[in-house]
Protein backbone atom coordinates (compact mmCIF):
# COMPACT_ATOMS: atom_id res chain seq x y z
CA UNK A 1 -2.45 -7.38 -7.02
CA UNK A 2 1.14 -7.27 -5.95
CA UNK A 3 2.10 -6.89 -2.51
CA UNK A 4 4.28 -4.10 -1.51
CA UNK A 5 5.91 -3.38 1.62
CA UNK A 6 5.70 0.94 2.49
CA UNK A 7 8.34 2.43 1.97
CA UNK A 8 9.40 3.62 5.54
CA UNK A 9 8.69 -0.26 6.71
CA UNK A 10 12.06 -2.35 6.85
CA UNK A 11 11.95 -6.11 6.77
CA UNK A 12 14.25 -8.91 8.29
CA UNK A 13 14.37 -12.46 8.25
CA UNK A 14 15.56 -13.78 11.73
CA UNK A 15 16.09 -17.10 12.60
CA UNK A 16 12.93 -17.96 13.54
CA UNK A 17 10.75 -15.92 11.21
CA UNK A 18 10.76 -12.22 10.04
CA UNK A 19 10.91 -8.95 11.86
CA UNK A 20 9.08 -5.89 10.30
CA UNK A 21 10.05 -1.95 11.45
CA UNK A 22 8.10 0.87 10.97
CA UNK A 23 10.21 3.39 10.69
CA UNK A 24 7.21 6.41 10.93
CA UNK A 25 6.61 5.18 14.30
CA UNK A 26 9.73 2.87 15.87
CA UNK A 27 7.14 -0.07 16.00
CA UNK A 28 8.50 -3.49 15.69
CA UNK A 29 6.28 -6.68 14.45
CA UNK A 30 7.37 -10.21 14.35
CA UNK A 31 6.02 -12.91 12.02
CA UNK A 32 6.43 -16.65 13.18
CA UNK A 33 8.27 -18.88 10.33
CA UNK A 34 4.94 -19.40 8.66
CA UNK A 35 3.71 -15.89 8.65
CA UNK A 36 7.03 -14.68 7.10
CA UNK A 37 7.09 -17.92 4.76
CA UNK A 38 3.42 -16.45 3.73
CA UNK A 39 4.61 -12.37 3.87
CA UNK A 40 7.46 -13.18 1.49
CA UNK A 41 5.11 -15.60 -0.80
CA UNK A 42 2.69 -12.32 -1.24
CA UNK A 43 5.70 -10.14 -1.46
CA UNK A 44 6.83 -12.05 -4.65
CA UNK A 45 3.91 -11.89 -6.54
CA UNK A 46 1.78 -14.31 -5.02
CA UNK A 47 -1.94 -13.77 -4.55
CA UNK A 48 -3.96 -14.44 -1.64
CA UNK A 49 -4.82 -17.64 -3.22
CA UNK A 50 -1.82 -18.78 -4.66
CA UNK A 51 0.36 -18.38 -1.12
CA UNK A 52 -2.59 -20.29 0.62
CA UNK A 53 -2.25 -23.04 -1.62
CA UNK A 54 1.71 -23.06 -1.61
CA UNK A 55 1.30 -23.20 2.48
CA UNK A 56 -1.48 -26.29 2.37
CA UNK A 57 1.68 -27.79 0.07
CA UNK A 58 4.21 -27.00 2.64
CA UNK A 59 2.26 -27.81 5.56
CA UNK A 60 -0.06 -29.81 7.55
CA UNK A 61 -2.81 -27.12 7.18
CA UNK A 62 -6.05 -27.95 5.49
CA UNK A 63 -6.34 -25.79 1.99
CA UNK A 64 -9.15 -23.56 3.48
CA UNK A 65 -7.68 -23.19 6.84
CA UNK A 66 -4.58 -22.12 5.21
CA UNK A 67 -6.94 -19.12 2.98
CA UNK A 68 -8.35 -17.98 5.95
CA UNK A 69 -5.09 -17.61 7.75
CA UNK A 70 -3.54 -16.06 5.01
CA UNK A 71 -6.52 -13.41 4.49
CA UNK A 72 -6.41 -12.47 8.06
CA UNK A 73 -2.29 -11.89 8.12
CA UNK A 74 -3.04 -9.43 5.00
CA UNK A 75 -5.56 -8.19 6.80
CA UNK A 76 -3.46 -7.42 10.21
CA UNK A 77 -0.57 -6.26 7.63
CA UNK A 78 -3.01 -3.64 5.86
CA UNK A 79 -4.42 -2.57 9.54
CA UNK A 80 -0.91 -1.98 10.67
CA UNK A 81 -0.08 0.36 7.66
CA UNK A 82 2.50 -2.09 7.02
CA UNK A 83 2.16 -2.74 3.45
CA UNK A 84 1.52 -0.05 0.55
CA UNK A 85 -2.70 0.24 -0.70
C-alpha cells in the first residue's frame, strides 16, 4: 500500500525536519528529521517494513524499535486525517 498525503494537506521540508498543513482546518504538524526521513520513505513507496528497515540502516535504532516507531507515526498520521485511506 502506497502512502498518500490528502489532498488539502501541504508538506515542507524545513531545516530541521518537515512541516505538514492541513489546509481543511489551518492545523500545522511538525515531524523531527527522523519522522520526516520516515514520512517521505512511506511517501515513496515504501512499506511499513521496508522504511523501518531503511531507518535501523541509517540509524542507531534497533530493527524492531525502529517498526514500532514507524507503525505508531502512521498511526498518528492516519489519526490526524493527514494522509489519504
Amino acid at each position: 500500500m502506497t502512502l498518500a498525503l490528502r489532498a488539502d494537506v501541504s508538506a515542507a521540508d524545513t531545516g530541521e525536519g518537515m512541516v505538514l498543513l492541513d489546509e481543511r482546518t489551518g492545523r500545522y504538524y511538525q515531524l523531527n528529521g527522523t519522522g520526516a526521513v520516515v514520512t517521505r520513505l512511506l511517501l515513496d513507496g515504501c512499506t511499513a517494513e521496508e522504511a523501518a528497515d531503511r531507518l535501523a540502516d541509517r540509524y542507531p535504532v534497533h530493527p524492531d524499535r525502529a517498526a514500532v516507531d514507524v507503525r505508531r507515526l502512521l498511526a498518528s498520521l492516519r489519526r490526524a486525517g493527514l494522509v489519504a485511506p
